[in-house]
C-alpha atoms as a PDB file:
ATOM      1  CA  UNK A   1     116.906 136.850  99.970  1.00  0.00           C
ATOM      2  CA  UNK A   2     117.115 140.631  99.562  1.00  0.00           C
ATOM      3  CA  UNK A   3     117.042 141.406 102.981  1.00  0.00           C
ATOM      4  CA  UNK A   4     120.259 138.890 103.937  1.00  0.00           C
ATOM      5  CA  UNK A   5     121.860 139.601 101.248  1.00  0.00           C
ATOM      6  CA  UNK A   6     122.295 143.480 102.239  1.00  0.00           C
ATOM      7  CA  UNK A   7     123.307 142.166 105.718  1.00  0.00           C
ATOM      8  CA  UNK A   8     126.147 140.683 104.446  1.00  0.00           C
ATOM      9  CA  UNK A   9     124.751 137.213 103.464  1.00  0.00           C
ATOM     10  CA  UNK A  10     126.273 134.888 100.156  1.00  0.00           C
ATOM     11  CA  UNK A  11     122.376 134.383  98.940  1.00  0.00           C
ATOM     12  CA  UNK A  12     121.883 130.823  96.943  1.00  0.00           C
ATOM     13  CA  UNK A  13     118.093 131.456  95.294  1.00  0.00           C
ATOM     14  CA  UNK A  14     116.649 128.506  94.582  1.00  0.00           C
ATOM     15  CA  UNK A  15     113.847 127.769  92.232  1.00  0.00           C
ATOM     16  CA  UNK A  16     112.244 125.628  89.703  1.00  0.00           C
ATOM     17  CA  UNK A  17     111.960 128.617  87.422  1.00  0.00           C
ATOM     18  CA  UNK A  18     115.202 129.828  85.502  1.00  0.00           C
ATOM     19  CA  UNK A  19     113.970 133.375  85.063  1.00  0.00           C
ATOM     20  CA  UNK A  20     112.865 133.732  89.106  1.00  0.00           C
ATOM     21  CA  UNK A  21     115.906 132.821  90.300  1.00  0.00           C
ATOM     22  CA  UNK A  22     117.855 134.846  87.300  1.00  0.00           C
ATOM     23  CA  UNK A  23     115.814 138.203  88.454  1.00  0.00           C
ATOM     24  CA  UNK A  24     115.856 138.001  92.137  1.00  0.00           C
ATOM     25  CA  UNK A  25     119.981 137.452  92.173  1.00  0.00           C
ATOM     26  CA  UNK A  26     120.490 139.496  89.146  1.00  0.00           C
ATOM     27  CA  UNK A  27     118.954 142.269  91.729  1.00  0.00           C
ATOM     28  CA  UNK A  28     120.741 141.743  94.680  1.00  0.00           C
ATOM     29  CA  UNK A  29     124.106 141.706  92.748  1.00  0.00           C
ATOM     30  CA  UNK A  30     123.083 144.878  90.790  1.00  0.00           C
ATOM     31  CA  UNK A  31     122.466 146.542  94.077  1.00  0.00           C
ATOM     32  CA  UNK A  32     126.091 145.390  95.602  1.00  0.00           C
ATOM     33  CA  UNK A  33     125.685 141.854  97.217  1.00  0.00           C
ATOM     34  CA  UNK A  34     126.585 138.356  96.225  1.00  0.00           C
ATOM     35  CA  UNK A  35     124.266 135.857  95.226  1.00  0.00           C
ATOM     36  CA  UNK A  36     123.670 133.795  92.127  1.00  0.00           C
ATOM     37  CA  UNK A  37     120.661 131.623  91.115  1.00  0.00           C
ATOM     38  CA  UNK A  38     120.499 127.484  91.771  1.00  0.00           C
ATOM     39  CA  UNK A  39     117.840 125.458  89.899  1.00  0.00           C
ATOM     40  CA  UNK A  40     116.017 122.495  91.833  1.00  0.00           C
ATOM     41  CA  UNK A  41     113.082 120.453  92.581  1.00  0.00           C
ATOM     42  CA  UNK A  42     112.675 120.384  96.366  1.00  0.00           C
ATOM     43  CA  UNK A  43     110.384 117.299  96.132  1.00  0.00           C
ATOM     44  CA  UNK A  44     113.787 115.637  94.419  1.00  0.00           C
ATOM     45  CA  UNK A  45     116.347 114.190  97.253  1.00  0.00           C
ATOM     46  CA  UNK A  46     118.962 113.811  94.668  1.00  0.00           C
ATOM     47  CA  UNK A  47     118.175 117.905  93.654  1.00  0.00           C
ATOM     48  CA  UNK A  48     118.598 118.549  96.959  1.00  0.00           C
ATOM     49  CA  UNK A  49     122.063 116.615  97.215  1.00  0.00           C
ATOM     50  CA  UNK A  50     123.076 118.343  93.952  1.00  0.00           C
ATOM     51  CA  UNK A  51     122.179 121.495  95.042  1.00  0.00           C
ATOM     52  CA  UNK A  52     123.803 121.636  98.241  1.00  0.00           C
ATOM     53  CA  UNK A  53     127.285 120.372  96.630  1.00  0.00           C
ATOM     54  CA  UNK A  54     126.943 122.911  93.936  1.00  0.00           C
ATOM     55  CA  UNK A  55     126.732 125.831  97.052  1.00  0.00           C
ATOM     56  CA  UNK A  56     129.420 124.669  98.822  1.00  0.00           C
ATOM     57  CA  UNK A  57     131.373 124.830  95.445  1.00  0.00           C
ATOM     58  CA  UNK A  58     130.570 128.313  94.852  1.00  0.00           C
ATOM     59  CA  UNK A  59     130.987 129.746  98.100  1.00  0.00           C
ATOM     60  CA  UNK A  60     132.944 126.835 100.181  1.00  0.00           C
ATOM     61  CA  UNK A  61     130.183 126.112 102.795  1.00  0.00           C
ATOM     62  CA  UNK A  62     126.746 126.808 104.447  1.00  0.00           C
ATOM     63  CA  UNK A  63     125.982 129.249 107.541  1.00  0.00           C
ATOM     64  CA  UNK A  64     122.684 129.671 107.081  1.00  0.00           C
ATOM     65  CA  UNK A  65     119.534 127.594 105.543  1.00  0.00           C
ATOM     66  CA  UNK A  66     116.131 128.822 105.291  1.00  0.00           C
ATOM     67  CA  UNK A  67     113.432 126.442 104.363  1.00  0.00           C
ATOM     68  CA  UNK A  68     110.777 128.407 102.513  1.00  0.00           C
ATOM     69  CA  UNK A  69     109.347 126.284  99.893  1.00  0.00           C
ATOM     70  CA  UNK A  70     105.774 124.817 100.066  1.00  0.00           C
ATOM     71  CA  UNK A  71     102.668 124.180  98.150  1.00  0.00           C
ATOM     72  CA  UNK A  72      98.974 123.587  99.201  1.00  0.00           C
ATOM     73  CA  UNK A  73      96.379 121.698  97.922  1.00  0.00           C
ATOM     74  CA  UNK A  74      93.136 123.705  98.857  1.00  0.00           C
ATOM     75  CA  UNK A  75      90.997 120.212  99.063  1.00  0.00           C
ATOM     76  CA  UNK A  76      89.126 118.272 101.801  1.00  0.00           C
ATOM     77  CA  UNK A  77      90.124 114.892 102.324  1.00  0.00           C
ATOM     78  CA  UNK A  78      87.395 113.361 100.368  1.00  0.00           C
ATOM     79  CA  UNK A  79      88.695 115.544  97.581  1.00  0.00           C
ATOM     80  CA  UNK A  80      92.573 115.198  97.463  1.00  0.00           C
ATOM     81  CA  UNK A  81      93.879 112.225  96.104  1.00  0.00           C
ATOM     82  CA  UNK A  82      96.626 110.097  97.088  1.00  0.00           C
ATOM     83  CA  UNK A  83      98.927 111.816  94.535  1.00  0.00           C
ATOM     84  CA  UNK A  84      98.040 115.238  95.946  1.00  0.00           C
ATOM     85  CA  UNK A  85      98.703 114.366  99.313  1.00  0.00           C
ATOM     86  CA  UNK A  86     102.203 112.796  98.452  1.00  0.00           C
ATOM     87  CA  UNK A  87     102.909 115.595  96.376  1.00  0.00           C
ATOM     88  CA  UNK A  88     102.156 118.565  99.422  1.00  0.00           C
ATOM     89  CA  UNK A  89     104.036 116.543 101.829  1.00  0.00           C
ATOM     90  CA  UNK A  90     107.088 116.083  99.988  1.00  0.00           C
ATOM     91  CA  UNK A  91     107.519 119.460  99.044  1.00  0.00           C
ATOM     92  CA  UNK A  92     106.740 120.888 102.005  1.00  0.00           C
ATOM     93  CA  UNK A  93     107.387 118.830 105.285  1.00  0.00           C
ATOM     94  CA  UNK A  94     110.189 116.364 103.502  1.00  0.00           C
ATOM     95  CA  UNK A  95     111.823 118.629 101.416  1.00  0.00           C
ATOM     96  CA  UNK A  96     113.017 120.937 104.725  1.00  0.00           C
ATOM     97  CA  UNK A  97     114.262 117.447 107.207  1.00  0.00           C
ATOM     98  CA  UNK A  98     116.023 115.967 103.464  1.00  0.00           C
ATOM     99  CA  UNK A  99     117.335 119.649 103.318  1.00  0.00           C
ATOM    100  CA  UNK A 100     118.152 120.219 106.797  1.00  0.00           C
ATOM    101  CA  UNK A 101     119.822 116.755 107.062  1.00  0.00           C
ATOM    102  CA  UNK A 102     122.205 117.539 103.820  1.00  0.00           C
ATOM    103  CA  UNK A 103     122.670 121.124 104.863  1.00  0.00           C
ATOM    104  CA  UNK A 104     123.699 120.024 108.591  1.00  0.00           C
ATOM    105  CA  UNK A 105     126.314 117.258 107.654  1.00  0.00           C
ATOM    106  CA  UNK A 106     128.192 120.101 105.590  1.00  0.00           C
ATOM    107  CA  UNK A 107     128.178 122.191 109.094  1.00  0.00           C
ATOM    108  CA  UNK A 108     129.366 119.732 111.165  1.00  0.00           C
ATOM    109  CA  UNK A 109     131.811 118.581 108.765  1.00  0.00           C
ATOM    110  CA  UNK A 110     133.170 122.503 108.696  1.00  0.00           C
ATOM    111  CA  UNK A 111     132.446 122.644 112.388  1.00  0.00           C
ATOM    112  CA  UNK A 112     130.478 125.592 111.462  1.00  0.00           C
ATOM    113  CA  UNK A 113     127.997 127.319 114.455  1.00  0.00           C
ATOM    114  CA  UNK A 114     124.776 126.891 111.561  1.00  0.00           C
ATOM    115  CA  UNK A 115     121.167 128.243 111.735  1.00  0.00           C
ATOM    116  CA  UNK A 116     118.509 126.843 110.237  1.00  0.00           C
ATOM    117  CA  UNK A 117     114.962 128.341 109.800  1.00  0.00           C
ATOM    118  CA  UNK A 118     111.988 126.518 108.534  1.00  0.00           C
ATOM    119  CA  UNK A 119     108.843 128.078 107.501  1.00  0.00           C
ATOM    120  CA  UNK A 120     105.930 126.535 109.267  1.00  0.00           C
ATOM    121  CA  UNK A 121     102.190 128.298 109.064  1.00  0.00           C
ATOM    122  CA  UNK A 122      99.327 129.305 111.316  1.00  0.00           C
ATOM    123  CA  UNK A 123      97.494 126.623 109.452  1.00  0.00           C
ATOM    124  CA  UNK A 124      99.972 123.991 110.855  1.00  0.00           C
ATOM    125  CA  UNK A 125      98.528 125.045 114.394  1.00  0.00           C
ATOM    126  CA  UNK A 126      94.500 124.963 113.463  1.00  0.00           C
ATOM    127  CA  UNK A 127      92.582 123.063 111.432  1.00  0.00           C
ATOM    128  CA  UNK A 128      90.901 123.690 108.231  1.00  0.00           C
ATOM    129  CA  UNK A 129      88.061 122.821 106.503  1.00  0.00           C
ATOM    130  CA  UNK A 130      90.014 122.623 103.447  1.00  0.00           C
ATOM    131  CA  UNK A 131      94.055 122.308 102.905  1.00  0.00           C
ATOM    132  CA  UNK A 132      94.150 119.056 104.752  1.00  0.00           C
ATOM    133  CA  UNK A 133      97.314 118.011 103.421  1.00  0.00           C
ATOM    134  CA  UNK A 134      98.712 121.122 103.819  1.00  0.00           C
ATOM    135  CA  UNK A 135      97.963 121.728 107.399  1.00  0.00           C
ATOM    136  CA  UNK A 136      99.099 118.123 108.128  1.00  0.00           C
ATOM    137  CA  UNK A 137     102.996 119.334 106.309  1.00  0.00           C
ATOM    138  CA  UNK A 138     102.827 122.688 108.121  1.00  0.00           C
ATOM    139  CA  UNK A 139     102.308 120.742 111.781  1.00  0.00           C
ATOM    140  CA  UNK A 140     105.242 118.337 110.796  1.00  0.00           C
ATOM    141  CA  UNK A 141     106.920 121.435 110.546  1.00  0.00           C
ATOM    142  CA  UNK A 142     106.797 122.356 114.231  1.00  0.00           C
ATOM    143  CA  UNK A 143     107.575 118.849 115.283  1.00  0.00           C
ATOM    144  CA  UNK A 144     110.497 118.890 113.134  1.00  0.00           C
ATOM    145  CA  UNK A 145     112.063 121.948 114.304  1.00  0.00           C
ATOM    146  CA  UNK A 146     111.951 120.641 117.383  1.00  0.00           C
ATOM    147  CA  UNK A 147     113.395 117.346 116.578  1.00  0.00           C
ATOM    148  CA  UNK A 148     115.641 118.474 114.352  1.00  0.00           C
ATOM    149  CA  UNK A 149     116.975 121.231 116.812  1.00  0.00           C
ATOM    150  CA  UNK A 150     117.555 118.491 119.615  1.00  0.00           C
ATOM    151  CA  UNK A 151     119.417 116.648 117.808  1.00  0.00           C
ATOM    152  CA  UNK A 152     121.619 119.560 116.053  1.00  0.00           C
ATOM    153  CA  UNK A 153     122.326 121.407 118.684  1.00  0.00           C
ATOM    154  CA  UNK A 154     125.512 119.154 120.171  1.00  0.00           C
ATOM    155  CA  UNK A 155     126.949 120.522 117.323  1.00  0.00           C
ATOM    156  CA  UNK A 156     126.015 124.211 118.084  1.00  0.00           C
ATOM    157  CA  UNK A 157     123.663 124.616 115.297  1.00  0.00           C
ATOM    158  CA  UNK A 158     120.587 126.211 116.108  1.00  0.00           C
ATOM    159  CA  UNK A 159     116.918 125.657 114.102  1.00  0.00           C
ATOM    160  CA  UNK A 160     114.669 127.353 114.740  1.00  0.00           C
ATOM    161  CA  UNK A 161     110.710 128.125 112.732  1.00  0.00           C
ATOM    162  CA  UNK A 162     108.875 130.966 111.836  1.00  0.00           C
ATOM    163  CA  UNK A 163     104.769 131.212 111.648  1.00  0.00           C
ATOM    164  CA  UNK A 164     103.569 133.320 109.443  1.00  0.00           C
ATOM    165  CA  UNK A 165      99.442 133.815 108.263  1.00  0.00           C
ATOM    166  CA  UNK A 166      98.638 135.481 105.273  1.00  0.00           C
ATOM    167  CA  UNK A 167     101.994 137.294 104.253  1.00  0.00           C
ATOM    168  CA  UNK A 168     102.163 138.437 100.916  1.00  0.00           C
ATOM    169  CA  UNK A 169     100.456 136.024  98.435  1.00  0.00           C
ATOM    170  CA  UNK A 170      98.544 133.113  98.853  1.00  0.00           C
ATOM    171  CA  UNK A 171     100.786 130.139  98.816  1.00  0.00           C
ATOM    172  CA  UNK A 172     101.388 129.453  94.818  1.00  0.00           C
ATOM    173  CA  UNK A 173     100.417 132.557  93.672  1.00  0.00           C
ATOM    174  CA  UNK A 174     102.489 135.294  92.396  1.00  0.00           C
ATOM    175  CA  UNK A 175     100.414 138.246  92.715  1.00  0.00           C
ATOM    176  CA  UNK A 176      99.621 140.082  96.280  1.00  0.00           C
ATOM    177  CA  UNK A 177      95.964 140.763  96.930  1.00  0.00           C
ATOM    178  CA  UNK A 178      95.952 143.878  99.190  1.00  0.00           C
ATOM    179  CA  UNK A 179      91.765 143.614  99.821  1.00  0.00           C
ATOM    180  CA  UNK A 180      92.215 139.751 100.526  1.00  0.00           C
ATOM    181  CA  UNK A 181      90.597 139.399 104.163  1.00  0.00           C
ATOM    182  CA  UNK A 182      93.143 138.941 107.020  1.00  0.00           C
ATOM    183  CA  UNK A 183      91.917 139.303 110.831  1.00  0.00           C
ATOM    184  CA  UNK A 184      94.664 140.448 113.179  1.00  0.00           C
ATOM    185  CA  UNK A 185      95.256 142.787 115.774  1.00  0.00           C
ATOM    186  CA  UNK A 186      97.883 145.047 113.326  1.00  0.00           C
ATOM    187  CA  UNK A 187      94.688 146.000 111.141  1.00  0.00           C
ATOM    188  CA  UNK A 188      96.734 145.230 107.912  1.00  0.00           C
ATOM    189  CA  UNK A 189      98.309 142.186 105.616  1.00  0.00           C
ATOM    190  CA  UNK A 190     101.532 140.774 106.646  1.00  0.00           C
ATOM    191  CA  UNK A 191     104.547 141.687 104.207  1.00  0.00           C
ATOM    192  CA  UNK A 192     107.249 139.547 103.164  1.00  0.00           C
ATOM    193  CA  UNK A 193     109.471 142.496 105.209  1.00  0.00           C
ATOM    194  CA  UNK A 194     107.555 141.004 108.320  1.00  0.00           C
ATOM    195  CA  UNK A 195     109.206 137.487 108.084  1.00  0.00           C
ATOM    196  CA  UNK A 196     112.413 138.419 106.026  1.00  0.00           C
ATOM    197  CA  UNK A 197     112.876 140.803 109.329  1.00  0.00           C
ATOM    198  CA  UNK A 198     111.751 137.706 111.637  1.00  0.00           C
ATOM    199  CA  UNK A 199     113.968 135.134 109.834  1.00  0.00           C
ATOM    200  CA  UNK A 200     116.841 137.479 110.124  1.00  0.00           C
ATOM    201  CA  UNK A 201     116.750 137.621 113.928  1.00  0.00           C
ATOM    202  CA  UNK A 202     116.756 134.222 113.907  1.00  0.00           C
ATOM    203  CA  UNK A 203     119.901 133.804 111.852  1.00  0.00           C
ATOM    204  CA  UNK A 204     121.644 136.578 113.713  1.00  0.00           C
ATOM    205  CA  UNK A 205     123.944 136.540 116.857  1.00  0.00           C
ATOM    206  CA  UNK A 206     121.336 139.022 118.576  1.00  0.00           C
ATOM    207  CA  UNK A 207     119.139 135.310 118.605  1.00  0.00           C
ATOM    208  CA  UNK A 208     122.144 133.136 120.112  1.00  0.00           C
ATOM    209  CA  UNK A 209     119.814 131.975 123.111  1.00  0.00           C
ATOM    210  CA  UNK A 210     116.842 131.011 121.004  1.00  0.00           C
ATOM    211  CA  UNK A 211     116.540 127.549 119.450  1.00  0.00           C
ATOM    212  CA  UNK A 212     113.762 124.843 118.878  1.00  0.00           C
ATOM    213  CA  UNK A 213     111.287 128.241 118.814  1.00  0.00           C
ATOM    214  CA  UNK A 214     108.360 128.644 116.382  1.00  0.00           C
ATOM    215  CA  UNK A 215     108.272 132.221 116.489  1.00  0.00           C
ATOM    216  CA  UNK A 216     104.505 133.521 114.990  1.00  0.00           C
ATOM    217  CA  UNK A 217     104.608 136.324 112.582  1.00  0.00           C
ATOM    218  CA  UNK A 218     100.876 136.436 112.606  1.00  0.00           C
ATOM    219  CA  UNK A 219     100.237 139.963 113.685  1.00  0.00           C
ATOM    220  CA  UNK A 220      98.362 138.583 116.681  1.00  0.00           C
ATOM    221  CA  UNK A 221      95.564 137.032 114.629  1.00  0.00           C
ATOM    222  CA  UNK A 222      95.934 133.193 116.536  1.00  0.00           C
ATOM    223  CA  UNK A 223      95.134 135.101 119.383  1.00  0.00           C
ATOM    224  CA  UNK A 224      91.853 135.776 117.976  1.00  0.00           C
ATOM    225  CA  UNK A 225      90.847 133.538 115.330  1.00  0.00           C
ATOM    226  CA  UNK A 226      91.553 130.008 116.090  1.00  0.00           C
ATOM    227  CA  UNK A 227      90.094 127.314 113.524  1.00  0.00           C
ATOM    228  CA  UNK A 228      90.641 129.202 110.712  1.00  0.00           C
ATOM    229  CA  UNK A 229      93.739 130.846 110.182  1.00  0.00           C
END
């Protein structure tokens, strides 16, 4: 959000939490740039429907949507129930296509040139051990870009996904572990520079011949640790 919004960007923030939102646009406006602070449920289609009105009414359309939201479950499948599982996917593999498909009908209705970026995971790649509903959502995440980009792109908006593995905190956690184990070839933790920087290419005109990519910010570590990443 930072990062786009001192290129330029109109920054919606969305989040569950009041406050989150509040500080994260309260500090991109304080340091010059335009964004303000949306409240929504991504597991909620109608949130979603409100939400994207309510953007559009503020700034009068969409360029740019980046699907970031997901939670994990951290169980095996003899441990996550039914609830869990529903409650993963939904958040993170429906909530990006009900997104996408809201976001994209504002485009074409503007006849706006849109990019879209979801966030997919080394873990939708690999399996786990644990996570299995979470790896499952991350996966669909692939295949949707994909899908999603075929059929989008007759109306010259481009989706692509990035891949990231163990940037900043652990997925539903708010504080960064710097001594948390993370095999690459960098020698260091991923940032949340690393993939603002990544999604921002993507977005960008420099990216105009890249679409239906899953582009791995992983600092090489699928290269050596498959299975577990």
């Amino acid at each position: 959000a930072r990062l786009l919004a001192a290129e330029g960007a109109k920054v919606a923030v969305v989040d569950m939490d009041k406050g989150r939102a509040e500080k994260v646009a309260g500090e991109i406006v304080k340091a010059g740039g335009d964004a303000a602070p949306f409240l929504a449920d991504v597991a909620s289609e109608a949130d979603i429907a409100r939400l994207v009105a309510d953007v559009v009414a503020r700034w009068g359309a969409i360029d740019i949507l980046v699907n970031n939201a997901a939670i994990s479950d951290n169980k095996t499948m003899f441990d996550i129930t039914t609830e869990e599982w529903n409650r993963v996917l939904a958040i993170t593999l429906t909530a990006p296509f009900l997104f996408g498909k809201c976001v994209a009908k504002e485009m074409i209705a503007q006849k706006i040139k849109g990019k879209i970026v979801n966030v997919s995971s080394t873990s939708g790649y690999y399996g786990r051990d644990r996570a299995i509903a979470y790896t499952a959502a991350k996966g669909g995440v692939v295949n949707l870009t994909k899908s999603m980009a075929i059929g989008l792109a007759p109306h010259n908006i481009r989706v692509n996904a990035v891949v990231p593995n163990k940037i900043g905190s652990p997925v539903g956690k708010d504080e960064f572990d710097p001594t948390r184990p993370v095999l690459n070839l960098v020698g260091r933790p991923g940032i949340p520079t690393d993939l603002a920087n990544a999604v921002l290419f993507l977005v960008s005109d420099e990216s105009s011949f890249i679409v239906a990519t899953a582009l791995f910010v992983d600092g090489g570590c699928t290269a050596i640790m498959p299975g577990n990443a």
